[in-house]
N, C-alpha and C. Protein backbone atom coordinates (compact mmCIF):
# COMPACT_ATOMS: atom_id res chain seq x y z
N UNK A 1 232.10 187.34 105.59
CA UNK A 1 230.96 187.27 104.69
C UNK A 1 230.49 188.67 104.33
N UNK A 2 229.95 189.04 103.03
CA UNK A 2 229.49 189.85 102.46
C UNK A 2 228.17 189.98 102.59
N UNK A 3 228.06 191.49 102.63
CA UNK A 3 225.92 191.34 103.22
C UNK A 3 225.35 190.78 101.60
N UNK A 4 225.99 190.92 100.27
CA UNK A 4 225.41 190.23 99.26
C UNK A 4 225.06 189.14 99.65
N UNK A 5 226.35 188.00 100.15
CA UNK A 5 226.20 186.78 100.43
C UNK A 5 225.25 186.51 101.28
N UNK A 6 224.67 187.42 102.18
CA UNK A 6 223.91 186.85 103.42
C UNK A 6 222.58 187.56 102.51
N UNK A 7 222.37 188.30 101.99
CA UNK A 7 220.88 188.50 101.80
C UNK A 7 220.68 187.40 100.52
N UNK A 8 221.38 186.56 99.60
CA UNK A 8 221.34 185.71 98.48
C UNK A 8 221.42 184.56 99.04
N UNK A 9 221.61 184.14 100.79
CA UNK A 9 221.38 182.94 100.84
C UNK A 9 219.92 183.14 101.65
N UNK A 10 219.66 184.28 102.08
CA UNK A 10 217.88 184.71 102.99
C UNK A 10 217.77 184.25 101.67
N UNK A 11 217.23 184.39 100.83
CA UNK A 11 216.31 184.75 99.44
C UNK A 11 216.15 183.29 99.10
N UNK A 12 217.23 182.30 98.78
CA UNK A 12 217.46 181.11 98.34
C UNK A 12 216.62 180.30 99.79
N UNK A 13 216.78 180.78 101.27
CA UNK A 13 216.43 180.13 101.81
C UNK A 13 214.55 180.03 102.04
N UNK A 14 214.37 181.06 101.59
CA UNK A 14 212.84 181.79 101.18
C UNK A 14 212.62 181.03 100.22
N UNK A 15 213.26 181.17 99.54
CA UNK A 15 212.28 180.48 98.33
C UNK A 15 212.22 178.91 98.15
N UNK A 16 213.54 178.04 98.92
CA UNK A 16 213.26 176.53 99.22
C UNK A 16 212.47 176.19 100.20
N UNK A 17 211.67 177.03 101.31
CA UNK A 17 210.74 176.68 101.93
C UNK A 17 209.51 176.98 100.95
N UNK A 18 209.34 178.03 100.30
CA UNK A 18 208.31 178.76 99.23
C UNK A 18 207.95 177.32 98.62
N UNK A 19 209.06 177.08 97.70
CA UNK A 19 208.76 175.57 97.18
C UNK A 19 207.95 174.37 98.03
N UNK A 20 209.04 173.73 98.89
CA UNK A 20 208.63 173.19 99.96
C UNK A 20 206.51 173.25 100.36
N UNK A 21 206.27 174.39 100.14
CA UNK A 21 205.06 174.84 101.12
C UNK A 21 203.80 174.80 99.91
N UNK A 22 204.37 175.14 98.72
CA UNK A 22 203.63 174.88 97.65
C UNK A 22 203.34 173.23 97.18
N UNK A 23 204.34 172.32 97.46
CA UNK A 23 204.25 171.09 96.98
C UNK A 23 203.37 170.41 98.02
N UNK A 24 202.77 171.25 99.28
CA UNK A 24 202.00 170.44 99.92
C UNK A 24 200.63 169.82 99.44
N UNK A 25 199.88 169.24 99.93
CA UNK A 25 198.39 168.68 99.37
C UNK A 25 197.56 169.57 99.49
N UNK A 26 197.43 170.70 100.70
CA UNK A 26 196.62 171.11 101.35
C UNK A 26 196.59 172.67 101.03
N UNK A 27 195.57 173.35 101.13
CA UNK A 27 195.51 174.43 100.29
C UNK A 27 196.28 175.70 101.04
N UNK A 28 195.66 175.51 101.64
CA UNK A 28 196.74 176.37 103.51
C UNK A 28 198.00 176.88 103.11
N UNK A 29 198.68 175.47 103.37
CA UNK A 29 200.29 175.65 102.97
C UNK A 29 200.63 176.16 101.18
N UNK A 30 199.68 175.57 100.13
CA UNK A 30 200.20 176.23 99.05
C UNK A 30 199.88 177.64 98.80
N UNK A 31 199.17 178.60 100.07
CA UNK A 31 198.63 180.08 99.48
C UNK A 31 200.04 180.52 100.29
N UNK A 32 200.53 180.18 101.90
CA UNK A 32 201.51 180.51 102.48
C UNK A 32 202.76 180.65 101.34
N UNK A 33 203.02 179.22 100.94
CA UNK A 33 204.10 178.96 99.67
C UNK A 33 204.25 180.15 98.80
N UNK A 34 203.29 180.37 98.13
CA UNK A 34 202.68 181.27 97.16
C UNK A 34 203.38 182.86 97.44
N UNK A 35 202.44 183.50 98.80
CA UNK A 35 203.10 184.66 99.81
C UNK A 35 204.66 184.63 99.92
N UNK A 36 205.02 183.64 99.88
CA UNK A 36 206.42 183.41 101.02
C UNK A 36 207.40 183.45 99.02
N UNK A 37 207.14 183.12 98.12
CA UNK A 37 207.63 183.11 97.61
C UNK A 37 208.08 184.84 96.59
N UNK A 38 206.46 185.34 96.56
CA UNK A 38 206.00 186.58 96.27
C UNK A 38 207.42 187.46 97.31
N UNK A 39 207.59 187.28 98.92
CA UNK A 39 208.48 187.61 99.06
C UNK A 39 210.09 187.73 99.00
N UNK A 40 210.08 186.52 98.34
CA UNK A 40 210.97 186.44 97.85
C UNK A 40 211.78 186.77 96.96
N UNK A 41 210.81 187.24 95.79
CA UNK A 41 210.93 187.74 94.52
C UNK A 41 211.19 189.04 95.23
N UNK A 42 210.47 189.94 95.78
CA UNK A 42 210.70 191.05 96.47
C UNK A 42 211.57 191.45 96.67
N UNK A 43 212.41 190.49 97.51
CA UNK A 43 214.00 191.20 98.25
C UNK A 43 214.92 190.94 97.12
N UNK A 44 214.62 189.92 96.39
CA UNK A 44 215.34 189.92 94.66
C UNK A 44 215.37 190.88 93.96
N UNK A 45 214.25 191.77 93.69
CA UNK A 45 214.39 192.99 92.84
C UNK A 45 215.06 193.66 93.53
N UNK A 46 214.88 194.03 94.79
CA UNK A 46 215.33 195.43 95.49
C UNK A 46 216.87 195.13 95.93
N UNK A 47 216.97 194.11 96.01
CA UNK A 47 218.71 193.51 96.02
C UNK A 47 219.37 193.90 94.68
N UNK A 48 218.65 193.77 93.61
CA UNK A 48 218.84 193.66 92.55
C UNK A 48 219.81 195.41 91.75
N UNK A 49 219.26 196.20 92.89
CA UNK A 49 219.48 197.81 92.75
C UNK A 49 220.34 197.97 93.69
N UNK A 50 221.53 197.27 93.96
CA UNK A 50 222.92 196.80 94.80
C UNK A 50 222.14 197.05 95.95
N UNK A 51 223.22 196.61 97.04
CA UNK A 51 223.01 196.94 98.46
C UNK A 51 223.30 198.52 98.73
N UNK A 52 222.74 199.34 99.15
CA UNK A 52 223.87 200.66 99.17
C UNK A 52 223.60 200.82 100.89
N UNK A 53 224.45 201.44 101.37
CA UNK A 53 224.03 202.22 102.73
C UNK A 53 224.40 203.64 102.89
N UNK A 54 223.35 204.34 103.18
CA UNK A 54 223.61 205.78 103.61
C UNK A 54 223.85 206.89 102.27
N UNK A 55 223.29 206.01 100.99
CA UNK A 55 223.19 206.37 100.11
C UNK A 55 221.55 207.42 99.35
N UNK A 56 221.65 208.28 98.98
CA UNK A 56 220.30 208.46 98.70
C UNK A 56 219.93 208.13 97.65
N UNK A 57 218.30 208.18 97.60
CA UNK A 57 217.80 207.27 96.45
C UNK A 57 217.28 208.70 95.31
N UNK A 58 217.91 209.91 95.07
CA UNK A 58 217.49 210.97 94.74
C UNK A 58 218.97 211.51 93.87
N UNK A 59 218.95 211.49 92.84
CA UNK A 59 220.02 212.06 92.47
C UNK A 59 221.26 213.38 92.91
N UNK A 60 222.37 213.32 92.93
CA UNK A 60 222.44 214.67 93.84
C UNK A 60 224.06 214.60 93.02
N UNK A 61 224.36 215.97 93.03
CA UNK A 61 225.84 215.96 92.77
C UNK A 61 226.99 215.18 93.20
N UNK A 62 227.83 214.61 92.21
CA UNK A 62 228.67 214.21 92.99
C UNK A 62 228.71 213.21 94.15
N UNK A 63 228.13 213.08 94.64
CA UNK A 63 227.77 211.84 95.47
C UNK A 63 226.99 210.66 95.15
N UNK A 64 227.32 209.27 95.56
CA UNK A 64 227.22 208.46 95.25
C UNK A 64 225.42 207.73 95.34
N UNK A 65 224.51 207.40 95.01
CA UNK A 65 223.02 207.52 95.07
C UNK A 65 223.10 206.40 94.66
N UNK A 66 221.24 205.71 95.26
CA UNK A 66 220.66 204.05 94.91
C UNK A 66 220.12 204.55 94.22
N UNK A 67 219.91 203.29 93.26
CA UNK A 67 218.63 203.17 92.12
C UNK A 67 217.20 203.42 92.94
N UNK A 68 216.47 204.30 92.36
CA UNK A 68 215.33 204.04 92.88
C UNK A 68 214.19 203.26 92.28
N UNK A 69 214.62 202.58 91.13
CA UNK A 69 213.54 201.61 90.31
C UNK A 69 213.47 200.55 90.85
N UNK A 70 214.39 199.88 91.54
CA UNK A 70 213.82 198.54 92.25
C UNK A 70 213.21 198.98 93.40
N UNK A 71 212.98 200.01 93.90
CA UNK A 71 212.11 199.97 95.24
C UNK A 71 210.61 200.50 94.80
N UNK A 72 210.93 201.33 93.45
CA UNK A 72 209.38 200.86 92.76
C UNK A 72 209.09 200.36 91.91
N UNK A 73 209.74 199.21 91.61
CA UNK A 73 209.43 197.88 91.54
C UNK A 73 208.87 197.20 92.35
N UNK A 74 208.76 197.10 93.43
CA UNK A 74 209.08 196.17 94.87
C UNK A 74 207.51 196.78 95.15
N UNK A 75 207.63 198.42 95.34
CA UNK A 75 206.46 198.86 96.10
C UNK A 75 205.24 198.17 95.30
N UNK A 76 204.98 198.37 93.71
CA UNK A 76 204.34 197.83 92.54
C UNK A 76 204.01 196.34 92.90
N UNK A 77 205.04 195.50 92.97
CA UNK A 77 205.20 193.91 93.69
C UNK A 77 204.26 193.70 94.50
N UNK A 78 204.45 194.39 95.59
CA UNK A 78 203.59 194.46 97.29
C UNK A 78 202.37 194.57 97.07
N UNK A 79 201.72 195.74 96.11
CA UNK A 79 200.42 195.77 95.95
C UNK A 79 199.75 194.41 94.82
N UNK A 80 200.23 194.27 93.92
CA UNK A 80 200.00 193.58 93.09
C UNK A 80 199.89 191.95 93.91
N UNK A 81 201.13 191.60 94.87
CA UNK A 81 200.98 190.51 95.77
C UNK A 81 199.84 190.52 96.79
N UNK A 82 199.02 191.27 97.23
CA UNK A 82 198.42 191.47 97.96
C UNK A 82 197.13 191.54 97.31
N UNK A 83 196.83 191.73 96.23
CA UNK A 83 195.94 191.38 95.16
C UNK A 83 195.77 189.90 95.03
N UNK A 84 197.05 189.37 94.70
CA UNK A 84 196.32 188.37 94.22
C UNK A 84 196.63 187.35 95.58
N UNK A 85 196.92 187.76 96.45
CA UNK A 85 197.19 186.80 98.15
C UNK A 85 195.86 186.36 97.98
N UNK A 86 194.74 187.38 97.88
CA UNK A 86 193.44 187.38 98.32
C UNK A 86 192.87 186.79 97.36
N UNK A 87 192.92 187.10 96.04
CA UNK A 87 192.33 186.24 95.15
C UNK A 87 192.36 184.89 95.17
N UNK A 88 193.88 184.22 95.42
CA UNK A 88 193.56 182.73 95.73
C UNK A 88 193.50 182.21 97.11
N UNK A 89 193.03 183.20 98.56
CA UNK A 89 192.33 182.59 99.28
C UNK A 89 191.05 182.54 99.05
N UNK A 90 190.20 183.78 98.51
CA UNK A 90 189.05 183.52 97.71
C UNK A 90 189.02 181.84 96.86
N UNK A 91 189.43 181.42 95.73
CA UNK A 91 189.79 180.53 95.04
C UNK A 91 189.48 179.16 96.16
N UNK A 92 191.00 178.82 97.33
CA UNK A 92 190.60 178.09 98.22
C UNK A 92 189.46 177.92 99.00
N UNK A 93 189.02 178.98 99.48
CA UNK A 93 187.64 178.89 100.10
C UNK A 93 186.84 178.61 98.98
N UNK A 94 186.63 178.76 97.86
CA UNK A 94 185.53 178.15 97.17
C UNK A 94 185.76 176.75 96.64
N UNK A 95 186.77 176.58 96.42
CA UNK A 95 187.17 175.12 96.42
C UNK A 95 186.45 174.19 97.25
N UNK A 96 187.31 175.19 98.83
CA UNK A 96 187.04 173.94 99.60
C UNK A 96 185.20 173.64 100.17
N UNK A 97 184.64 175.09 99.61
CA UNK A 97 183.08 175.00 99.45
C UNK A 97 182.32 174.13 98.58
N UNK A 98 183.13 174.12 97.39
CA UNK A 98 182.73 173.36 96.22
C UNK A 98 182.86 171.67 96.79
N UNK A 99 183.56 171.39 97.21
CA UNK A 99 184.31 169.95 96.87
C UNK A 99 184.17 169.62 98.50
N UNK A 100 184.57 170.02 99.13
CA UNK A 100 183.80 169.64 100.80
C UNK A 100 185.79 168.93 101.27
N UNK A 101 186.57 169.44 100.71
CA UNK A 101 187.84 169.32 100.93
C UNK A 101 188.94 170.29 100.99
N UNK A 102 189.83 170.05 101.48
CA UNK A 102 190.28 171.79 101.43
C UNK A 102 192.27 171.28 100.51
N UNK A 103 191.90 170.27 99.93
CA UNK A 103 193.08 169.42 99.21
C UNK A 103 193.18 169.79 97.77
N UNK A 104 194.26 170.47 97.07
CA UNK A 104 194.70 170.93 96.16
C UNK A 104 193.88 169.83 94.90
N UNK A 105 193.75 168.89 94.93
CA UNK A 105 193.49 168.37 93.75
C UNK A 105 191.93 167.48 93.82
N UNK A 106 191.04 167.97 95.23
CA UNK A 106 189.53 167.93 95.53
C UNK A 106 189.34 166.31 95.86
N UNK A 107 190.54 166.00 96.18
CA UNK A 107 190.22 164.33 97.10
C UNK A 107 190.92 164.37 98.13
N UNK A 108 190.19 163.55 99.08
CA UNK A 108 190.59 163.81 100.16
C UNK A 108 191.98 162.02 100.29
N UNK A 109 192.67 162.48 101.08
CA UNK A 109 193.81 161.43 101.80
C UNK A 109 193.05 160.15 101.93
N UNK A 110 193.81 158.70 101.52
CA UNK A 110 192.99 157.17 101.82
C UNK A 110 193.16 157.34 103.56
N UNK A 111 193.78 157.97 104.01
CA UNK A 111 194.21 157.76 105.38
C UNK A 111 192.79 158.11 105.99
N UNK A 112 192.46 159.40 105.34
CA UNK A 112 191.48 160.32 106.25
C UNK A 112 189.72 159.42 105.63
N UNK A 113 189.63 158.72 104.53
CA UNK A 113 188.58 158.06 104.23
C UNK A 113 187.96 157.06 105.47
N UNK A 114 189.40 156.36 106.18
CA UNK A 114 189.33 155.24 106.92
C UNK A 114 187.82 156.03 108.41
């Protein structure tokens, strides 16, 4: 196996739990989803600027060098994800202030009525 192959099935496997965690009811699991997917996209860009090893990210004669735009891409990503992580736990907490539920669509489960 190729480290392509193994970091494109991490990524795929990231992002079918990402899914997974977003389709839940509960607000919890869709901000996790949300994060988990944000990382995902992450190792996508910076994958995206090949795998290299022992390569520098600085131009130099003759020798072989990484892109350095997907890692600032990525760095750009991180902050920007971390922005808005917080914005929609903000969001959830007022939700679940507003509505006295902490359930994506402000009703609660027939189970949990009983």
């Amino acid at each position: 196996m190729t480290m392509e192959f193994l970091v494109a099935t991490g990524i795929g496997w990231v992002t079918a739990c990402a899914i997974y965690l977003m389709l839940r009811g509960r607000t919890f699991p869709v901000v996790l989803g949300l994060s988990l997917l944000g990382y995902a996209v992450n190792v996508f860009i910076f994958a995206m600027g090949r795998l290299w090893s022992g390569a520098p990210p600085i131009l130099t004669r003759g020798a072989e060098v990484a892109d350095p735009l997907p890692q600032a891409l990525v760095l750009t990503a991180i902050v920007i994800g971390f922005a808005t992580t917080g914005f929609v736990i903000e969001m959830a907490l007022r939700s679940r202030h507003e509505s006295g539920t902490d359930h994506v669509d402000g009703r609660a489960d027939k189970t949990e009525q009983a």
